[in-house]
N, C-alpha and C. Protein backbone atom coordinates (compact mmCIF):
# COMPACT_ATOMS: atom_id res chain seq x y z
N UNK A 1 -11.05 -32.68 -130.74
CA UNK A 1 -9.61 -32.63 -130.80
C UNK A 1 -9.12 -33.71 -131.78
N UNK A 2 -8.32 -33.13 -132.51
CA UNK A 2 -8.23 -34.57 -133.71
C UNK A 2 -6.40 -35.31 -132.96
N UNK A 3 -6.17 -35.73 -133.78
CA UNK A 3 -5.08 -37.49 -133.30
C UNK A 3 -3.75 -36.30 -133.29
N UNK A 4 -3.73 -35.85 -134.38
CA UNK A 4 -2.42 -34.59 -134.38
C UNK A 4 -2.13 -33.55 -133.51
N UNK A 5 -3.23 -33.16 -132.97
CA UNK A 5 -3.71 -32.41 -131.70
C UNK A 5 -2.56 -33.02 -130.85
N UNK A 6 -3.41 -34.22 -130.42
CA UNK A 6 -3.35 -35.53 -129.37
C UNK A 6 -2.06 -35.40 -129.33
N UNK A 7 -1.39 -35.75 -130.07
CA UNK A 7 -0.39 -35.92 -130.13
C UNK A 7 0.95 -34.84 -129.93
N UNK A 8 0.67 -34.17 -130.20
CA UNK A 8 1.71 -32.53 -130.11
C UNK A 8 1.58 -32.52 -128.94
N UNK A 9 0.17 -32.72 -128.39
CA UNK A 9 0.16 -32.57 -126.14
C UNK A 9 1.14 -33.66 -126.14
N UNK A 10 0.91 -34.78 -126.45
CA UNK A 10 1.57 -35.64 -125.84
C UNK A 10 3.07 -35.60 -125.92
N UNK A 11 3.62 -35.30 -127.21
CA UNK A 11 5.09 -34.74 -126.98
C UNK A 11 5.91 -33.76 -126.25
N UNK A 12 4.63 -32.96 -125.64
CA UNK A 12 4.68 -31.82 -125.35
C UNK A 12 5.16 -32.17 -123.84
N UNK A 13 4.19 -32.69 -123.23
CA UNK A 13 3.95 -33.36 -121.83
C UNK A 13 5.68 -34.47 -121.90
N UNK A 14 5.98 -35.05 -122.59
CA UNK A 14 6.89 -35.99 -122.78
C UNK A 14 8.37 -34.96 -122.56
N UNK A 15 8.03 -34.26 -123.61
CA UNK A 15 9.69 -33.22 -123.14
C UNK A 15 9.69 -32.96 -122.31
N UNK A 16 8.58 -32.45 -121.88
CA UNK A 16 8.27 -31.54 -120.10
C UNK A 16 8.88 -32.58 -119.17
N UNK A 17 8.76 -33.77 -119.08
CA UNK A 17 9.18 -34.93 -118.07
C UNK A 17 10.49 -35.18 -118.58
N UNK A 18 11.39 -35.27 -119.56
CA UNK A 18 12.99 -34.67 -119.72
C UNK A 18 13.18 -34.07 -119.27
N UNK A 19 12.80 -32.76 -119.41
CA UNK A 19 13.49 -31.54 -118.92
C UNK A 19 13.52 -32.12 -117.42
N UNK A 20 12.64 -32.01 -117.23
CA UNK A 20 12.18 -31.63 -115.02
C UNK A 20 13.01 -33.17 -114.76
N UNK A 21 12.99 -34.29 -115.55
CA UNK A 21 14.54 -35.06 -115.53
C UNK A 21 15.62 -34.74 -115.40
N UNK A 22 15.84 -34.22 -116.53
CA UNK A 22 17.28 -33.33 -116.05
C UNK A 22 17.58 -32.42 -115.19
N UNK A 23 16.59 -31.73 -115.07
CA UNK A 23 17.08 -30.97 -113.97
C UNK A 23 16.89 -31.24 -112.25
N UNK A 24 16.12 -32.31 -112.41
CA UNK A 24 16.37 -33.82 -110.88
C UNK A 24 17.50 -33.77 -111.03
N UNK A 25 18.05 -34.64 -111.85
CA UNK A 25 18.79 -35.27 -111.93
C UNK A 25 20.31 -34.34 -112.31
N UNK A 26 20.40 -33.16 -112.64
CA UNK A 26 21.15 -32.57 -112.18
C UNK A 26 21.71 -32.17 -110.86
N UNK A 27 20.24 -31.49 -110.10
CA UNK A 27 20.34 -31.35 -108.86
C UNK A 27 20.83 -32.33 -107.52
N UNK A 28 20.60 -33.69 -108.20
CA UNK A 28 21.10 -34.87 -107.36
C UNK A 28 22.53 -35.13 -107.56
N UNK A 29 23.13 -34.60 -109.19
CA UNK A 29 24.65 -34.62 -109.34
C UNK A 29 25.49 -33.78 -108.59
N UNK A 30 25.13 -32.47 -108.16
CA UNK A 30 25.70 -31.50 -107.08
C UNK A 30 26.51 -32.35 -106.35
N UNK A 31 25.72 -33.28 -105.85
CA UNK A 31 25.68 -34.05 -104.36
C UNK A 31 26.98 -35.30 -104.92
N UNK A 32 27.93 -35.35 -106.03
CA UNK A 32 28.33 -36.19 -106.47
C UNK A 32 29.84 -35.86 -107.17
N UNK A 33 30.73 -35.58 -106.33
CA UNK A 33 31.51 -34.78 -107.24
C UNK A 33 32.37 -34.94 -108.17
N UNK A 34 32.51 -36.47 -108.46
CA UNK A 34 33.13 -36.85 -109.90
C UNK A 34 32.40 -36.98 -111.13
N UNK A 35 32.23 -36.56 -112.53
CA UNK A 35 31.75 -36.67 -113.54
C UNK A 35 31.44 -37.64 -113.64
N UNK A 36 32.22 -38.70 -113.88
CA UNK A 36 31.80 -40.64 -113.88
C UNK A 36 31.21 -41.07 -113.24
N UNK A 37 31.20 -41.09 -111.85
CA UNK A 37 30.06 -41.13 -110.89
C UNK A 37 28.49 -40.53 -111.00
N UNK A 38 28.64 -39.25 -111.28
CA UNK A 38 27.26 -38.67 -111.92
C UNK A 38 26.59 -39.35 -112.87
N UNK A 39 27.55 -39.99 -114.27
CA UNK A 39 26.96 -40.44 -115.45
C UNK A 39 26.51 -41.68 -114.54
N UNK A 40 27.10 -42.09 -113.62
CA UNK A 40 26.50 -43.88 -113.88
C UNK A 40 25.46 -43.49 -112.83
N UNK A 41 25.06 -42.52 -112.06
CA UNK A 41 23.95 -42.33 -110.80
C UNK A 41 23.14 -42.13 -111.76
N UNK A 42 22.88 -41.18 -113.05
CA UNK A 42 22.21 -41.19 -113.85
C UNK A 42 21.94 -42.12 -114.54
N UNK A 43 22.51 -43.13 -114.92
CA UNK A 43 22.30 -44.02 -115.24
C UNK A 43 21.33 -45.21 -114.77
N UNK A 44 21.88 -45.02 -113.70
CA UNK A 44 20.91 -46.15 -112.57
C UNK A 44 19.82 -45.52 -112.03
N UNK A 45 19.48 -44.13 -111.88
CA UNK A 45 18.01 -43.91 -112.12
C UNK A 45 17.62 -44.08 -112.80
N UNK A 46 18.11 -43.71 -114.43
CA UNK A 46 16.91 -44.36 -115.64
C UNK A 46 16.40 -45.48 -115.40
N UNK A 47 17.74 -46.19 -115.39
CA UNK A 47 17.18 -48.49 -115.10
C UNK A 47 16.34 -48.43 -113.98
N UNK A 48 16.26 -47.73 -113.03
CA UNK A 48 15.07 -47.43 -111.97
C UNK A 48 14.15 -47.63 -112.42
N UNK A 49 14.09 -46.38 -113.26
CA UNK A 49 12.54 -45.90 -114.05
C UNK A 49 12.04 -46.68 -114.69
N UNK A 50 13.10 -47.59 -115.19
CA UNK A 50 12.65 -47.91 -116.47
C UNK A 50 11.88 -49.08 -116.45
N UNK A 51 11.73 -50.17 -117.26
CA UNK A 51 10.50 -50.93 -117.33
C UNK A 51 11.40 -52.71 -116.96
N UNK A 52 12.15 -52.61 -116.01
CA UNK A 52 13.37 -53.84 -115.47
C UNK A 52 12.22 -54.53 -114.59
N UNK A 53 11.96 -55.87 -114.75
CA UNK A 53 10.85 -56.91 -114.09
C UNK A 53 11.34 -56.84 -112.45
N UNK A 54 12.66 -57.25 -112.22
CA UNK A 54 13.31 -57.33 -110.86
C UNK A 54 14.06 -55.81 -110.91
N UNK A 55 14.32 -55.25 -109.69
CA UNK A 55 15.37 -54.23 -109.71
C UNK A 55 16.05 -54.76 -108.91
N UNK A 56 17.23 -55.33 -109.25
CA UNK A 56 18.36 -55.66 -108.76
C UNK A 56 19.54 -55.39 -109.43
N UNK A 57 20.76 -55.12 -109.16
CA UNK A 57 22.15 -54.83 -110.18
C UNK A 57 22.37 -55.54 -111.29
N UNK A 58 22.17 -57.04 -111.32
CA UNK A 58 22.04 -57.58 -112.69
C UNK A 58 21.62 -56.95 -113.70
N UNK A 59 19.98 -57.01 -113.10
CA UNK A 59 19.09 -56.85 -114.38
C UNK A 59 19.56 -55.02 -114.52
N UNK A 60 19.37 -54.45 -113.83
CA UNK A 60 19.29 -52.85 -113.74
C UNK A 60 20.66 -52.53 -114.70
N UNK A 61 21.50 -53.51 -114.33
CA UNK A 61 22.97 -52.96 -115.62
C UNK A 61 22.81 -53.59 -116.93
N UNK A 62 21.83 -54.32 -116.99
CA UNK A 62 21.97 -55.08 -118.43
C UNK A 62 20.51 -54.01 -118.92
N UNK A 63 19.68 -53.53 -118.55
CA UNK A 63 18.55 -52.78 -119.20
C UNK A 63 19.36 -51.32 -119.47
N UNK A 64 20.64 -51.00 -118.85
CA UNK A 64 21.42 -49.86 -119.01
C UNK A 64 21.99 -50.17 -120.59
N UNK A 65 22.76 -50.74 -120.45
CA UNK A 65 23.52 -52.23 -121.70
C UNK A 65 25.05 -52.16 -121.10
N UNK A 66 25.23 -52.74 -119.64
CA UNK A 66 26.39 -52.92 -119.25
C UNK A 66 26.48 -54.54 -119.38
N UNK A 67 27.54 -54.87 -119.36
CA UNK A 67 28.05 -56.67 -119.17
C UNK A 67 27.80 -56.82 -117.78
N UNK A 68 28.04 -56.13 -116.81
CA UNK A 68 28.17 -56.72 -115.57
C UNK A 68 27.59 -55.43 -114.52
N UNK A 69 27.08 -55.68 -113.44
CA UNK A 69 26.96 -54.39 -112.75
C UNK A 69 27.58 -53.72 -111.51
N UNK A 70 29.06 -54.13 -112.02
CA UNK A 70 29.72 -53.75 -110.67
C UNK A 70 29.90 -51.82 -110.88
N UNK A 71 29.44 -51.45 -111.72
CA UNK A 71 29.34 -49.92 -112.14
C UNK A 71 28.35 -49.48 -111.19
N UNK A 72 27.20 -49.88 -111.08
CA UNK A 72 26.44 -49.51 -110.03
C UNK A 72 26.38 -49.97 -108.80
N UNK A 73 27.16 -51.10 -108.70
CA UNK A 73 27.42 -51.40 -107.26
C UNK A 73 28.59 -50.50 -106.90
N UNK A 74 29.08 -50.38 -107.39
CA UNK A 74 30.49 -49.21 -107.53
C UNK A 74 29.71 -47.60 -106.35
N UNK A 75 29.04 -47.02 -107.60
CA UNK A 75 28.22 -45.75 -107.15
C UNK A 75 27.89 -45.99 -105.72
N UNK A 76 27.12 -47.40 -105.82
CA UNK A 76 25.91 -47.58 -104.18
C UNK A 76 26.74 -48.02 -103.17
N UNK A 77 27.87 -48.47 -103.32
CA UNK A 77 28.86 -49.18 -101.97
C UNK A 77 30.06 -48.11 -102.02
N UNK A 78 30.89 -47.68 -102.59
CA UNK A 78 32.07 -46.79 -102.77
C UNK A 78 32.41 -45.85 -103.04
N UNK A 79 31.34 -45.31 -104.35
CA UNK A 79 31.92 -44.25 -104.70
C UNK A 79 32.13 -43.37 -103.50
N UNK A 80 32.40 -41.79 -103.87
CA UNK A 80 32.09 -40.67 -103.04
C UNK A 80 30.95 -40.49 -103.31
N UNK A 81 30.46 -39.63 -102.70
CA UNK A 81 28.96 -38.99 -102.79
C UNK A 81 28.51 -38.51 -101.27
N UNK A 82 27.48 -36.90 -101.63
CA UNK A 82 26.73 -36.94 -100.37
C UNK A 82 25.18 -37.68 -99.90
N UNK A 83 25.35 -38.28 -99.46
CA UNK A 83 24.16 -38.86 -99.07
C UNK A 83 23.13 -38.49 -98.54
N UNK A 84 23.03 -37.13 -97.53
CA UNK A 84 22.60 -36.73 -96.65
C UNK A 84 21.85 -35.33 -97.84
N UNK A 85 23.50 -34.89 -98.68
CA UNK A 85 22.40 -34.17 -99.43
C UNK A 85 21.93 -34.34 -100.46
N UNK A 86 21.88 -35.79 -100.89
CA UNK A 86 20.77 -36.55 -102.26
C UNK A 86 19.96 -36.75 -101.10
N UNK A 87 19.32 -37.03 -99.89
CA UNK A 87 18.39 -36.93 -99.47
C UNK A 87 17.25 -36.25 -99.38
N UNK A 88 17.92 -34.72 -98.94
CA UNK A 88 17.96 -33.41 -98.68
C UNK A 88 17.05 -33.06 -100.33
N UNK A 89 17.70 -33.30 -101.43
CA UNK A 89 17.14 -33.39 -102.55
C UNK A 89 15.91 -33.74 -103.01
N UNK A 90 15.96 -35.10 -102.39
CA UNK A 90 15.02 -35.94 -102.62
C UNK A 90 13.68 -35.75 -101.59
N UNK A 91 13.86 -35.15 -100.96
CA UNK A 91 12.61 -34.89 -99.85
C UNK A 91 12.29 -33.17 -100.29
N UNK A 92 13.51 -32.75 -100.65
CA UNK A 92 12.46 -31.25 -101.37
C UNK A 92 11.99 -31.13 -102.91
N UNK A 93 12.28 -32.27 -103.25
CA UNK A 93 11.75 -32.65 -104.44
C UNK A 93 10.09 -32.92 -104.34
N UNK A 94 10.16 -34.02 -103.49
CA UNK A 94 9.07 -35.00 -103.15
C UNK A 94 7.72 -33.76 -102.49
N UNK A 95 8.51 -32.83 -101.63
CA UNK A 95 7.61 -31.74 -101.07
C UNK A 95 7.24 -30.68 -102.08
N UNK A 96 8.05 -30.30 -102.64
CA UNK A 96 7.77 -29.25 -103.83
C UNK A 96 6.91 -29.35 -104.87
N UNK A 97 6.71 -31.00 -105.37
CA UNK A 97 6.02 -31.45 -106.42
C UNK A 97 4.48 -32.51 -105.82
N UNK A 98 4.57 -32.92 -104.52
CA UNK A 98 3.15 -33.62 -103.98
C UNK A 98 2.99 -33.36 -103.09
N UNK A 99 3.33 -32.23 -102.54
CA UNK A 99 2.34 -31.37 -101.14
C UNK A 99 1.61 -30.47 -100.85
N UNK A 100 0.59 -30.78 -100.31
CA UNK A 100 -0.58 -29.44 -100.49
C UNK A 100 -0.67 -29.50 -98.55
N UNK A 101 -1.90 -28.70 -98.43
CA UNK A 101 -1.83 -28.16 -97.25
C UNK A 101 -2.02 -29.20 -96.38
N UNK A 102 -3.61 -30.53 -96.62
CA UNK A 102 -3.92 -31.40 -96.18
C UNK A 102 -3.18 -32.50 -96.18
N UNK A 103 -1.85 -33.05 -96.38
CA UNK A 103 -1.19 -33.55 -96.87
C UNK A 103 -0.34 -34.41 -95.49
N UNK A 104 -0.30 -35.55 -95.48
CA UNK A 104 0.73 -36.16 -94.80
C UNK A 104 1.87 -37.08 -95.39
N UNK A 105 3.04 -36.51 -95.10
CA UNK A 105 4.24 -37.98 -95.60
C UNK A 105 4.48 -38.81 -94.67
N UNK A 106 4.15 -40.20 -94.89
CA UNK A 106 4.79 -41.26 -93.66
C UNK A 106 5.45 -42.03 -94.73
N UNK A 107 6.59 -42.24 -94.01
CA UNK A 107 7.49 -43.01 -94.74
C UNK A 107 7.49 -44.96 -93.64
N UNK A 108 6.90 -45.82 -94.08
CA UNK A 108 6.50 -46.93 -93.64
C UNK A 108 7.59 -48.00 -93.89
N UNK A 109 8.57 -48.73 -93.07
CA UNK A 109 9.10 -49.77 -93.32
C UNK A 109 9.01 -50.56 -92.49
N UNK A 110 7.87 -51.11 -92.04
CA UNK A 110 7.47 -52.49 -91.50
C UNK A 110 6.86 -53.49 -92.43
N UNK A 111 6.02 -52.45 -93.24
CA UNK A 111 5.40 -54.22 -94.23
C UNK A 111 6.46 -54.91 -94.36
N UNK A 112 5.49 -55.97 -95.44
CA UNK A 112 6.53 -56.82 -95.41
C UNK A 112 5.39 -57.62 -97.11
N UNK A 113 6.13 -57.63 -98.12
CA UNK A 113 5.53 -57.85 -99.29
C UNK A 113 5.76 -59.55 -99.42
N UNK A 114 4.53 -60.56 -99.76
CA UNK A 114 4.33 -61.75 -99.57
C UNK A 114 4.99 -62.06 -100.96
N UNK A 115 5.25 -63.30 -101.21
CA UNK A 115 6.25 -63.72 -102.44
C UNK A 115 5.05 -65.05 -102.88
N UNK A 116 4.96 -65.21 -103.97
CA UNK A 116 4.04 -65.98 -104.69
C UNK A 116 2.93 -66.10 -104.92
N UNK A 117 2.01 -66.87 -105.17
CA UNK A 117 0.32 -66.65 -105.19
C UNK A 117 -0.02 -67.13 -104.03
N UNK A 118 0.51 -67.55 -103.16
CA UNK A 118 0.01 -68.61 -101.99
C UNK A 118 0.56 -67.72 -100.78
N UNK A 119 -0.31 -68.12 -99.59
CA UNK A 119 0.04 -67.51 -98.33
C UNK A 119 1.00 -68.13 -97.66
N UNK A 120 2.30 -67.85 -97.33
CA UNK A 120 3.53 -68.15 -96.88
C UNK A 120 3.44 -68.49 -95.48
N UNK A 121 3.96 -68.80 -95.03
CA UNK A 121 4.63 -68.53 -93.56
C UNK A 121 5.56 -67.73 -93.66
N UNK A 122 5.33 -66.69 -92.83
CA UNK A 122 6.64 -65.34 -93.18
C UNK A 122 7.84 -66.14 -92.43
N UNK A 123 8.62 -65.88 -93.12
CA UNK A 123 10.33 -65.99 -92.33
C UNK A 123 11.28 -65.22 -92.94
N UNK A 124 12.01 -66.12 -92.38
CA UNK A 124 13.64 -64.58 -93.18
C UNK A 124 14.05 -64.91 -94.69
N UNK A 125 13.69 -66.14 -95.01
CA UNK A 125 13.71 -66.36 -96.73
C UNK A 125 12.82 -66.18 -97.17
N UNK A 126 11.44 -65.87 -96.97
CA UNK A 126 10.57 -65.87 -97.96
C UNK A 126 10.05 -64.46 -97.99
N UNK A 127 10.42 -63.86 -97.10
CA UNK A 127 9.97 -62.25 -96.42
C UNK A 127 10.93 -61.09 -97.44
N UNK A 128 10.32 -60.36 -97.71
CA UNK A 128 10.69 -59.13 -98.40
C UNK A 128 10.38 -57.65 -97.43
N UNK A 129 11.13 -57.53 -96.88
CA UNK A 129 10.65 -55.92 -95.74
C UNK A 129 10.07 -54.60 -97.37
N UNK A 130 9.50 -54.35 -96.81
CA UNK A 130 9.04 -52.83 -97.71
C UNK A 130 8.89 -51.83 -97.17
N UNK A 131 9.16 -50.63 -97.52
CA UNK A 131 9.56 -49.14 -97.64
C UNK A 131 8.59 -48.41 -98.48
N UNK A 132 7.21 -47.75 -98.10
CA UNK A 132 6.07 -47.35 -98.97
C UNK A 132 6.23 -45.89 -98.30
N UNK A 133 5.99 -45.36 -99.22
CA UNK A 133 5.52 -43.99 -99.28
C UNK A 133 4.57 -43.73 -99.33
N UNK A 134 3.56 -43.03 -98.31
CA UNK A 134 2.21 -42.90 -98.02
C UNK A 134 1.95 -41.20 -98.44
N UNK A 135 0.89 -40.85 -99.03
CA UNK A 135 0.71 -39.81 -98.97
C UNK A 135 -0.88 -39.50 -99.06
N UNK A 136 -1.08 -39.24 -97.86
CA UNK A 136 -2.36 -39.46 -96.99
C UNK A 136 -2.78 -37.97 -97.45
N UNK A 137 -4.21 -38.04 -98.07
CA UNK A 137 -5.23 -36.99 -98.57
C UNK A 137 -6.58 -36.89 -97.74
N UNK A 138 -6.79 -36.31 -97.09
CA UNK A 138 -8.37 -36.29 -96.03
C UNK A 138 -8.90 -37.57 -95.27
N UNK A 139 -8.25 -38.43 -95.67
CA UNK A 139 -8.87 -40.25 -94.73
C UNK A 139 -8.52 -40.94 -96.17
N UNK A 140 -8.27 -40.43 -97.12
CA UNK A 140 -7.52 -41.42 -98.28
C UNK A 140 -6.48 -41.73 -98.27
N UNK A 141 -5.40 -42.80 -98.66
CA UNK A 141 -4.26 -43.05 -98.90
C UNK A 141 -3.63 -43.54 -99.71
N UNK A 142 -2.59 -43.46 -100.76
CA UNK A 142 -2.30 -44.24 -101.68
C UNK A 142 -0.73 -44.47 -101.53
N UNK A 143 -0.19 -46.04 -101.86
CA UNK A 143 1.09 -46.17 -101.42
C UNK A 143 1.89 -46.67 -102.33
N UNK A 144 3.23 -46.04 -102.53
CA UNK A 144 3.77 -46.33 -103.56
C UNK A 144 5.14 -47.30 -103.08
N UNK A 145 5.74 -48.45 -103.43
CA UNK A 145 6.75 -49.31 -102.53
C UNK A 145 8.10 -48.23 -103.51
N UNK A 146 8.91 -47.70 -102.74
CA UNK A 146 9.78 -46.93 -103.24
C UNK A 146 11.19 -48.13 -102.84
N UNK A 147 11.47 -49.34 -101.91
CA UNK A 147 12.47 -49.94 -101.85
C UNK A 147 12.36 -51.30 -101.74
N UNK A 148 12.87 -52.13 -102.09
CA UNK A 148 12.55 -53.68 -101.52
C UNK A 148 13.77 -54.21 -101.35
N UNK A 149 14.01 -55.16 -100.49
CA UNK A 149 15.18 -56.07 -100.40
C UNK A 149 15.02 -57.18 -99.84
N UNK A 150 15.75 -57.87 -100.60
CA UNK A 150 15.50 -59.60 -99.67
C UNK A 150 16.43 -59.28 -98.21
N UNK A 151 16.40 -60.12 -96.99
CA UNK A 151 16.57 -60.48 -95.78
C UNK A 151 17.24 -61.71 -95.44
């Protein structure tokens, strides 16, 4: 296969993950019924996605290229929106695209993710609760942290 090959897959594969973007991310706008609101939910999934060291509103509105991020605190505390059915979304998303027959979803929020190179004493400042998504294959498991928040 030569580099030009390589490469046409790879653009290929790249649009394919736009598209099936957009059309997430359409399907999550349903659930949203002002235009402005949609752009900035879209918005703040990209800065999700995207390659932000911390995800927190700061950084997540400045990797967007906002000054400040009361735009997405806006969306996550006030706007309108359905919640129940961006859920609804988001779990037939999650089923439609990584479930097979053998398949378990546990959704886990007891860990608790350690902060520095050194072993802590857990408490309420140094403790991070976590939210992993398990998706258990025959006695295998692999976990992805889908939320974090300080305490």
């Amino acid at each position: 296969m030569t580099d030009s090959t390589r490469i046409a897959e790879l653009l290929k594969a790249v649009q394919g993950w736009e598209e099936a973007f957009d059309h997430w991310v359409h399907r999550i706008g349903l659930q949203v019924p002002r235009a402005d609101t949609r752009q900035r939910v879209t918005c703040y999934i990209q800065s999700l996605l995207g390659e932000v060291e911390r995800r927190n509103s700061w950084q997540l509105a400045a990797s967007a290229g906002h000054m400040t991020p009361y735009a997405f605190q806006h969306v996550l505390g006030r706007a309108n929106w359905d919640v129940e059915g961006v859920r609804d979304e988001v779990r037939t998303y999650v089923y439609d695209h990584l479930h097979a027959a053998d398949d378990a979803l546990v959704i886990d929020e007891t860990g608790f993710l350690q902060q520095g190179n050194t072993r802590p004493v857990c408490s309420a400042s140094t403790a991070v609760p976590l939210v992993a998504l398990r998706i258990v294959r025959s006695g295998s498991s692999w976990v992805m942290p889908v939320c974090t928040a300080r305490v």
